[in-house]
N, C-alpha and C. Protein backbone atom coordinates (compact mmCIF):
# COMPACT_ATOMS: atom_id res chain seq x y z
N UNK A 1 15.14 -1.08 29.02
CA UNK A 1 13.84 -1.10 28.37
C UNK A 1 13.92 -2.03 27.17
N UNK A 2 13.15 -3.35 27.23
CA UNK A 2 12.82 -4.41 25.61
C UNK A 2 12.59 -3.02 24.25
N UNK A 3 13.69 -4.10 23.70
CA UNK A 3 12.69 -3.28 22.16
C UNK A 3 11.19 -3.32 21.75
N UNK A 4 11.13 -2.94 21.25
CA UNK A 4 9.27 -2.71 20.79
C UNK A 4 9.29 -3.92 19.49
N UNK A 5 7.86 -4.37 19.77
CA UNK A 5 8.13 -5.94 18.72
C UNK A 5 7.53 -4.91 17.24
N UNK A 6 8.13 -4.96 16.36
CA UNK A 6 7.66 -4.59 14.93
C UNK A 6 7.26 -5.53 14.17
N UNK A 7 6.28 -5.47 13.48
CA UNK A 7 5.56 -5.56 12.46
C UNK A 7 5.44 -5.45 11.13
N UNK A 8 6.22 -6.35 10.12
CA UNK A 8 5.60 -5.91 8.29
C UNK A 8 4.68 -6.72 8.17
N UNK A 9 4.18 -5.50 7.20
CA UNK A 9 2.78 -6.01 6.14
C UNK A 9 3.17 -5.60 5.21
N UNK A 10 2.67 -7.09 4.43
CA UNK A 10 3.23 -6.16 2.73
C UNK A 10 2.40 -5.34 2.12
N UNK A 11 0.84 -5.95 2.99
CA UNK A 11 -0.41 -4.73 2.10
C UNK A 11 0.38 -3.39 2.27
N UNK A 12 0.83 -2.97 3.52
CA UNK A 12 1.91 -1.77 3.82
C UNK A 12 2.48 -0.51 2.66
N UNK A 13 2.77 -1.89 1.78
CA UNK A 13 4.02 -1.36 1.15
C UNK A 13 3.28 -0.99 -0.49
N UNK A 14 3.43 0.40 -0.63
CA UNK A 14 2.73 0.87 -1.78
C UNK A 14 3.51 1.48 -2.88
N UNK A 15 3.40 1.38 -4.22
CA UNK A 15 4.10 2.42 -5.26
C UNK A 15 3.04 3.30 -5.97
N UNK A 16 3.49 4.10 -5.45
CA UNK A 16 2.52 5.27 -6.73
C UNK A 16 3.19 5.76 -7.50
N UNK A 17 2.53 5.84 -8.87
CA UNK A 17 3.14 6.17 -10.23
C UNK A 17 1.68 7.46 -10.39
N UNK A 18 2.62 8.81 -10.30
CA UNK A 18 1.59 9.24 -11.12
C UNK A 18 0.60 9.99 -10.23
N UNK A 19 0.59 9.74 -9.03
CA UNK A 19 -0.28 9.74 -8.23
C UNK A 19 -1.41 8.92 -8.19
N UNK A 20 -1.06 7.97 -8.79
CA UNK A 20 -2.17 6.45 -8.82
C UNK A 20 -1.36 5.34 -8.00
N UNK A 21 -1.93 4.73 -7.05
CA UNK A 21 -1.71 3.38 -6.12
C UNK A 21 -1.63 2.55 -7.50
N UNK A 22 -0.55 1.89 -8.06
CA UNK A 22 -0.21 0.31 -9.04
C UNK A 22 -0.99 -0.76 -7.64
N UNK A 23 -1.66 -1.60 -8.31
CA UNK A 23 -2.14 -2.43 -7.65
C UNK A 23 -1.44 -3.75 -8.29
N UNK A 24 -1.76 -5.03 -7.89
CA UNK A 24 -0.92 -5.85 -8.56
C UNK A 24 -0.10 -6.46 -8.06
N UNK A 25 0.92 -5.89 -7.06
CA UNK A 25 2.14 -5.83 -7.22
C UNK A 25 2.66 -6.93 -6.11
N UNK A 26 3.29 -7.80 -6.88
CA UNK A 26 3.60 -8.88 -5.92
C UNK A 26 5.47 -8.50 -5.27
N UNK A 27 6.20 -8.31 -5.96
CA UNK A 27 7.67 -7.66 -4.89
C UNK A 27 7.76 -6.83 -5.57
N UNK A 28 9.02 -5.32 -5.12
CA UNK A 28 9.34 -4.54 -5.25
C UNK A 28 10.81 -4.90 -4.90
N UNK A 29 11.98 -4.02 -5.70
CA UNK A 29 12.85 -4.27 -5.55
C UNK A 29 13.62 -3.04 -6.04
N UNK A 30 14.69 -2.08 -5.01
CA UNK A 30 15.25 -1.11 -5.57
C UNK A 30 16.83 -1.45 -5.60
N UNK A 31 17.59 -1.52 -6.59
CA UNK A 31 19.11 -1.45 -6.99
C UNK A 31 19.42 -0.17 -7.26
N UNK A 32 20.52 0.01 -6.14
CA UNK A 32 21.48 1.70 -6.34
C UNK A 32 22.10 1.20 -6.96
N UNK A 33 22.20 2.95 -8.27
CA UNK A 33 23.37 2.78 -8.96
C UNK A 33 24.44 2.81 -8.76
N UNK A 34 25.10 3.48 -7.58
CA UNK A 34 26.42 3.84 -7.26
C UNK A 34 26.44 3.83 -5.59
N UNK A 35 27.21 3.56 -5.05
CA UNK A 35 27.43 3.61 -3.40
C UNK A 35 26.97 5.17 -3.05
N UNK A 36 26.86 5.55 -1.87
CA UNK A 36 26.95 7.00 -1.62
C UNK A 36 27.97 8.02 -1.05
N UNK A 37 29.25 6.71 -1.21
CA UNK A 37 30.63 7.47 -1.10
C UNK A 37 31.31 6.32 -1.58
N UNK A 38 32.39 6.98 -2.01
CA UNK A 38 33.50 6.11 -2.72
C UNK A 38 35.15 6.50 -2.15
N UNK A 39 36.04 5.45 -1.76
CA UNK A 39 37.22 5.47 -1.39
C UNK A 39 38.16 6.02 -2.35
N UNK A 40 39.23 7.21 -1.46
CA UNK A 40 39.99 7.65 -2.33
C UNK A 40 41.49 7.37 -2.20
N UNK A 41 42.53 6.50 -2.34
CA UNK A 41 43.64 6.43 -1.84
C UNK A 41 44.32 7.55 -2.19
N UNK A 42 45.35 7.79 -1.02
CA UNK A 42 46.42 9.22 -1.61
C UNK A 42 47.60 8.83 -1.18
N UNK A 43 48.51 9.47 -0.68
CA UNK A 43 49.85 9.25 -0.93
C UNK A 43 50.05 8.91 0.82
N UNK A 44 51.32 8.17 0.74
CA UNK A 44 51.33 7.70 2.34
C UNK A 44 50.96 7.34 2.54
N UNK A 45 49.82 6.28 2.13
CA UNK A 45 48.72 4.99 3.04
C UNK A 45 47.63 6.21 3.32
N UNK A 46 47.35 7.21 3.17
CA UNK A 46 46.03 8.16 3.61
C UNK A 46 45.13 7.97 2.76
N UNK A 47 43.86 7.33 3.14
CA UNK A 47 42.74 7.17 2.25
C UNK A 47 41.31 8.07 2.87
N UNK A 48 40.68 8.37 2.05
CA UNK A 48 39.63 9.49 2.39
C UNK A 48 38.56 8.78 2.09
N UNK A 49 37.73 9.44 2.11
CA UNK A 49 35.67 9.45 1.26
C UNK A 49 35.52 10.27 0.57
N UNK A 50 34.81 10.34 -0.24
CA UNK A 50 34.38 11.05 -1.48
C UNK A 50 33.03 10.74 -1.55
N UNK A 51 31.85 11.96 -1.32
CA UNK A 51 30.20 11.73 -1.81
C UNK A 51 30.17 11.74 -3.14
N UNK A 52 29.15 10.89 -3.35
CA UNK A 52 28.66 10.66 -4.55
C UNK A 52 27.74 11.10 -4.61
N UNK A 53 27.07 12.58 -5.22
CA UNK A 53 26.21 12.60 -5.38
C UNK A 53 24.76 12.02 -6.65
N UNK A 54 25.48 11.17 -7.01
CA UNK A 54 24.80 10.16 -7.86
C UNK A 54 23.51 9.40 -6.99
N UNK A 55 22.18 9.50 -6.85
CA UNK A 55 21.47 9.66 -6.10
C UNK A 55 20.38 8.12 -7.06
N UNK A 56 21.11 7.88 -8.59
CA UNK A 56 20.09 6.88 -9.33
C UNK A 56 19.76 5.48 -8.64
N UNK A 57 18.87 4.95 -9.35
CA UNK A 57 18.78 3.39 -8.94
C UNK A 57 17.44 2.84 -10.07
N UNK A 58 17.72 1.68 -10.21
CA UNK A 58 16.77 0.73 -10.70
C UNK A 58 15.56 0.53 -9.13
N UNK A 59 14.05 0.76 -9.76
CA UNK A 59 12.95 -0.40 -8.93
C UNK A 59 12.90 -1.32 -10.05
N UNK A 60 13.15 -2.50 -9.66
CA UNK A 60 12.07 -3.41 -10.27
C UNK A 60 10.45 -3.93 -9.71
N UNK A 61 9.46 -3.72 -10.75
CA UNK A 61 8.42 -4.25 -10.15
C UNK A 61 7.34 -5.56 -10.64
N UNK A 62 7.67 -6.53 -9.72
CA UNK A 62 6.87 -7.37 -10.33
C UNK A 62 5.56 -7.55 -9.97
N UNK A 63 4.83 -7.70 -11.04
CA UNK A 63 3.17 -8.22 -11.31
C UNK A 63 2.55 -9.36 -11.16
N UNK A 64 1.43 -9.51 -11.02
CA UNK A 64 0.85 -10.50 -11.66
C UNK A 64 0.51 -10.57 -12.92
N UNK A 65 0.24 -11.03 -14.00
CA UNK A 65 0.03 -11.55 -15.21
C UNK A 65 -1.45 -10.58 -15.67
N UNK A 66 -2.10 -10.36 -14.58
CA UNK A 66 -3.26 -10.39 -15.23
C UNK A 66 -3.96 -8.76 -14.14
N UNK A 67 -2.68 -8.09 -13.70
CA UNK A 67 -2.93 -6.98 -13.31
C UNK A 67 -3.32 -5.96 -14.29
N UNK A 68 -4.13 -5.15 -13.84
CA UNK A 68 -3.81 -4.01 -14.54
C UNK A 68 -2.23 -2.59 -14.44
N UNK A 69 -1.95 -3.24 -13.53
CA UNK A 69 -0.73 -2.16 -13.95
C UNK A 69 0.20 -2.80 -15.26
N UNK A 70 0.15 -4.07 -15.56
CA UNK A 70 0.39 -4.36 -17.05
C UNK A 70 0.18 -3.13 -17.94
N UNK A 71 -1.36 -2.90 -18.27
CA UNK A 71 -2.11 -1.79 -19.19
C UNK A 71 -1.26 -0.32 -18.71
N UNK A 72 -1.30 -0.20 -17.34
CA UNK A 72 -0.40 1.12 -16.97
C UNK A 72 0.61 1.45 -17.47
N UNK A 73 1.78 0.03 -17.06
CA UNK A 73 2.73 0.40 -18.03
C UNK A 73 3.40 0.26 -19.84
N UNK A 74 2.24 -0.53 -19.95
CA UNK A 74 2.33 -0.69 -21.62
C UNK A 74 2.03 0.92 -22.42
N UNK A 75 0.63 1.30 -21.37
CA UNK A 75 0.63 2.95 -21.88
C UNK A 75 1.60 4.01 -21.88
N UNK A 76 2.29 3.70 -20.51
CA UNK A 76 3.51 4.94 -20.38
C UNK A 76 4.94 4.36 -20.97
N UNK A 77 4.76 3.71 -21.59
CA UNK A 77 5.97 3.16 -23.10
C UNK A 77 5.33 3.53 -24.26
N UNK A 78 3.98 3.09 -24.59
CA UNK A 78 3.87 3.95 -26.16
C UNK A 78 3.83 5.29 -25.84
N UNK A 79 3.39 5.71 -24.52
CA UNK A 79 3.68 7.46 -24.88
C UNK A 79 4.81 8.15 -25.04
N UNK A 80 6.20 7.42 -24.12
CA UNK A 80 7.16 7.60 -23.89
C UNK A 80 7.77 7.39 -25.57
N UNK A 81 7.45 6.50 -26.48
CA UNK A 81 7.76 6.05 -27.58
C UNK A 81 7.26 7.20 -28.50
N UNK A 82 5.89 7.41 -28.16
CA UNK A 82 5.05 8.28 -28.94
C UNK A 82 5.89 9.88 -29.03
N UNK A 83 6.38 10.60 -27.97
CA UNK A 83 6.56 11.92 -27.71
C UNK A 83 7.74 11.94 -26.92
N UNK A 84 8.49 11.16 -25.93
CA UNK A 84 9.41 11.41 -25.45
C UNK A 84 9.01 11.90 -24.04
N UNK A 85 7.88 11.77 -24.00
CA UNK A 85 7.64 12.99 -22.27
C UNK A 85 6.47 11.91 -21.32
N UNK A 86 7.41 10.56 -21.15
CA UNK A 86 6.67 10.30 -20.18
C UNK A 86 7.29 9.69 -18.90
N UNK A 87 7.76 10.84 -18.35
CA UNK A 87 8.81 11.04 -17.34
C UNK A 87 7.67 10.68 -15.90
N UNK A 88 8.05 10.05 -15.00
CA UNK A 88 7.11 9.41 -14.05
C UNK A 88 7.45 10.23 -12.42
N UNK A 89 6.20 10.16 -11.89
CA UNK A 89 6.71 10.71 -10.57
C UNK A 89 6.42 9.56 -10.00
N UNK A 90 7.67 8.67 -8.90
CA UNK A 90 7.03 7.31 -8.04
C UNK A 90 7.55 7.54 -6.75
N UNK A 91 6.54 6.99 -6.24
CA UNK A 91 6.82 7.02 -4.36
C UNK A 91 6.75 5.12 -3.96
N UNK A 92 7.57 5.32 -3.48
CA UNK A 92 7.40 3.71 -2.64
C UNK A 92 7.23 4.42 -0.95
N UNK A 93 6.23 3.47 -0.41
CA UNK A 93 5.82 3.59 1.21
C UNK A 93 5.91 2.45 1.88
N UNK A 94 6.20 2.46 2.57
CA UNK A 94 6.08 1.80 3.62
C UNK A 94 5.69 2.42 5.12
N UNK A 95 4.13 1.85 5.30
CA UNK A 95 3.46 2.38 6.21
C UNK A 95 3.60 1.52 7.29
N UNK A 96 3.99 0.33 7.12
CA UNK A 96 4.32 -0.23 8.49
C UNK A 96 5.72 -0.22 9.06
N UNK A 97 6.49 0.64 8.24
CA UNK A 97 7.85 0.55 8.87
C UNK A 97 8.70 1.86 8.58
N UNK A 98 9.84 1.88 8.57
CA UNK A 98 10.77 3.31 8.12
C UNK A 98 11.05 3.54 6.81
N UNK A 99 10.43 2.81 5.65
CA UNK A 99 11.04 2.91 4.37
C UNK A 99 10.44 3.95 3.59
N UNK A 100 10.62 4.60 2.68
CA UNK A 100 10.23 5.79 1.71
C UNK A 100 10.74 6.35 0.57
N UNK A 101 10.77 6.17 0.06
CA UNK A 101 11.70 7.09 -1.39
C UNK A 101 10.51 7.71 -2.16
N UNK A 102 11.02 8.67 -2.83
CA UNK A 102 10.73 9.26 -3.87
C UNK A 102 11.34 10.31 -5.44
N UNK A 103 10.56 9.70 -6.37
CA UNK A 103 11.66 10.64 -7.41
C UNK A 103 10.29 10.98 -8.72
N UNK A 104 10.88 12.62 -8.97
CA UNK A 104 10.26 12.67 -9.81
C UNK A 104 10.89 12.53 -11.21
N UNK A 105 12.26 11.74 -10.97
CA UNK A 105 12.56 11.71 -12.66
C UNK A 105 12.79 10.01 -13.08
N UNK A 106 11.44 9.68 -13.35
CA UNK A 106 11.85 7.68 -13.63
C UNK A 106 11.10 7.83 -14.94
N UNK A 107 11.75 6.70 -15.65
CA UNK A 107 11.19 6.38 -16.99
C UNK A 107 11.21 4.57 -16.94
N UNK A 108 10.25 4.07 -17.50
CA UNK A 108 10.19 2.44 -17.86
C UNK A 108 11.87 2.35 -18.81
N UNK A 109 12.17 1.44 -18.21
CA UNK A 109 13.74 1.50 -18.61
C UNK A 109 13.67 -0.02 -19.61
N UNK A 110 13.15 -0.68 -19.36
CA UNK A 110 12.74 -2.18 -19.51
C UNK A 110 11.31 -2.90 -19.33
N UNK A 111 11.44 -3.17 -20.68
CA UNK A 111 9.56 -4.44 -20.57
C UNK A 111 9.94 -5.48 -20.04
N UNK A 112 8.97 -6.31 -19.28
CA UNK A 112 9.12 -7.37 -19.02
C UNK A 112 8.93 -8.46 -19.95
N UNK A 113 9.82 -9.60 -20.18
CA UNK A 113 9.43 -10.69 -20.65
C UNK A 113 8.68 -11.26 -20.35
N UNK A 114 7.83 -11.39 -21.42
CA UNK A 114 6.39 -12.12 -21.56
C UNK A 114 6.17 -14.10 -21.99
N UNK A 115 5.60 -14.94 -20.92
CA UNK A 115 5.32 -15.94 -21.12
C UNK A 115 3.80 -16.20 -21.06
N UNK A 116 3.61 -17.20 -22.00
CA UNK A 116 2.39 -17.59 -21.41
C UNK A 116 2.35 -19.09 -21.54
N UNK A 117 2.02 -19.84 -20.56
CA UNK A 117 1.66 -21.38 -20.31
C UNK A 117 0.41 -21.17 -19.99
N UNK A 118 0.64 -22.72 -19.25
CA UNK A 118 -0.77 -23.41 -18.98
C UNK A 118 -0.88 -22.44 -16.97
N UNK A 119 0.01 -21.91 -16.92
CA UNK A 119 0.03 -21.34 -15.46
C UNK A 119 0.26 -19.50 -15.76
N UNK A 120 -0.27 -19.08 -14.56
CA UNK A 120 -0.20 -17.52 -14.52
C UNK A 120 1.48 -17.06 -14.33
N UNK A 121 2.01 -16.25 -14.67
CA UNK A 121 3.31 -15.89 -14.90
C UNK A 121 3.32 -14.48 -14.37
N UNK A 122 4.20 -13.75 -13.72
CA UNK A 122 4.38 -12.69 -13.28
C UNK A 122 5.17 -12.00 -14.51
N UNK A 123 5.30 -10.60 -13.98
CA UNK A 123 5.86 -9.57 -14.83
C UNK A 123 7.06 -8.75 -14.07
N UNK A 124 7.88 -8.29 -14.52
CA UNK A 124 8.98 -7.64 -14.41
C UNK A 124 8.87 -6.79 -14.74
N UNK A 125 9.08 -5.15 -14.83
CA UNK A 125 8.69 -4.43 -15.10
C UNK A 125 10.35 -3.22 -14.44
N UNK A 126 11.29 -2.55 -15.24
CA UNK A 126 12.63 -1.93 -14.39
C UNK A 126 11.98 -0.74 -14.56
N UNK A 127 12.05 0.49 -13.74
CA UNK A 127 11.95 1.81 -13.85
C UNK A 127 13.30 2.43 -13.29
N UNK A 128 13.50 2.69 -14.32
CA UNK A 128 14.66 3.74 -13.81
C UNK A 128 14.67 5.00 -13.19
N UNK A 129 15.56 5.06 -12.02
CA UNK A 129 14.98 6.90 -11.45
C UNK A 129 16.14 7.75 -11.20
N UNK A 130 16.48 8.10 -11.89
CA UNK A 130 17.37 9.24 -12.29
C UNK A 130 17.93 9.90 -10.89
N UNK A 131 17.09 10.36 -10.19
CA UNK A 131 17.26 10.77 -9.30
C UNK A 131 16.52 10.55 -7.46
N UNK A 132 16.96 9.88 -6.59
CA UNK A 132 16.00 9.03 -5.97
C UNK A 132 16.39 10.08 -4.60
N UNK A 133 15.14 10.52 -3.61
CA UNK A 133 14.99 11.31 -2.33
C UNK A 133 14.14 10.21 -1.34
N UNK A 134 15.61 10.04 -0.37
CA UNK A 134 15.18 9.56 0.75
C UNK A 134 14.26 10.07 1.64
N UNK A 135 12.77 9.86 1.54
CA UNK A 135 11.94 10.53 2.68
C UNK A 135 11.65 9.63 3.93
N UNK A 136 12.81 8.55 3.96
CA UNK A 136 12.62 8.00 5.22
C UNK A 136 11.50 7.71 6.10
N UNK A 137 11.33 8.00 7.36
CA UNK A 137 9.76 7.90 7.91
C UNK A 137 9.01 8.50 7.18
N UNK A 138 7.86 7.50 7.53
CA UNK A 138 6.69 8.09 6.38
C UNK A 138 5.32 7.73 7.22
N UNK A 139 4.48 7.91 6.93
CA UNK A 139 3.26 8.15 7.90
C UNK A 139 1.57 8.34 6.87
């Protein structure tokens, strides 16, 4: 039996902060903090695995210049600045394919550097997530 021909769309691919769709968003990008097992050598040439349950990772998300999720996240830094409690719930989807995560413990870890020329400039934007749940298929 042929494989089945698949399909991405990036309209597809969504982050919610909050339970709000970020609009804007030109790539997404998630960096694990740690592998999800790590090698253990022992005695005699016998080497094992070891889980990590270290589950963190960086998204980075970049913008356009002139999005409003700019305003989104400039707000959840002075609040975070303001009180300490602006701990984020984010989902990334992917509706045209197998991808999914979710975590409810991310904080803006990093502002993006800001340019401005004679041309539109994107934004960078790191959220850190403390703790990240693979929900795999998603629908």
């Amino acid at each position: 039996m042929p494989a089945p021909v698949t399909t991405y769309a990036p309209k597809d691919v969504t982050l919610i902060i909050n339970d709000y769709i970020v609009p804007g968003v030109v790539t997404l990008s998630l960096e694990w903090t740690t592998p999800p097992f790590r090698m253990v050598p022992g005695i005699r040439g016998v080497t094992t695995r070891v889980r990590n349950k270290n589950t963190s990772g960086v998204l980075k998300v970049e913008v356009l210049q002139t999005s409003v999720a700019n305003d989104l996240f400039n707000s959840l830094v002075s609040a975070d600045l303001g009180n300490g409690q602006a701990k984020l719930k984010i989902a990334v989807k992917d509706l045209s394919g197998r991808f999914g995560i979710q975590s409810n413990q991310g904080y803006i870890q990093i502002r993006p550097n800001v340019q401005f020329s004679n041309s539109a400039n994107n934004r960078v934007w790191e959220i850190a997530l403390l703790k990240i749940e693979d929900v795999g298929f998603v629908s």
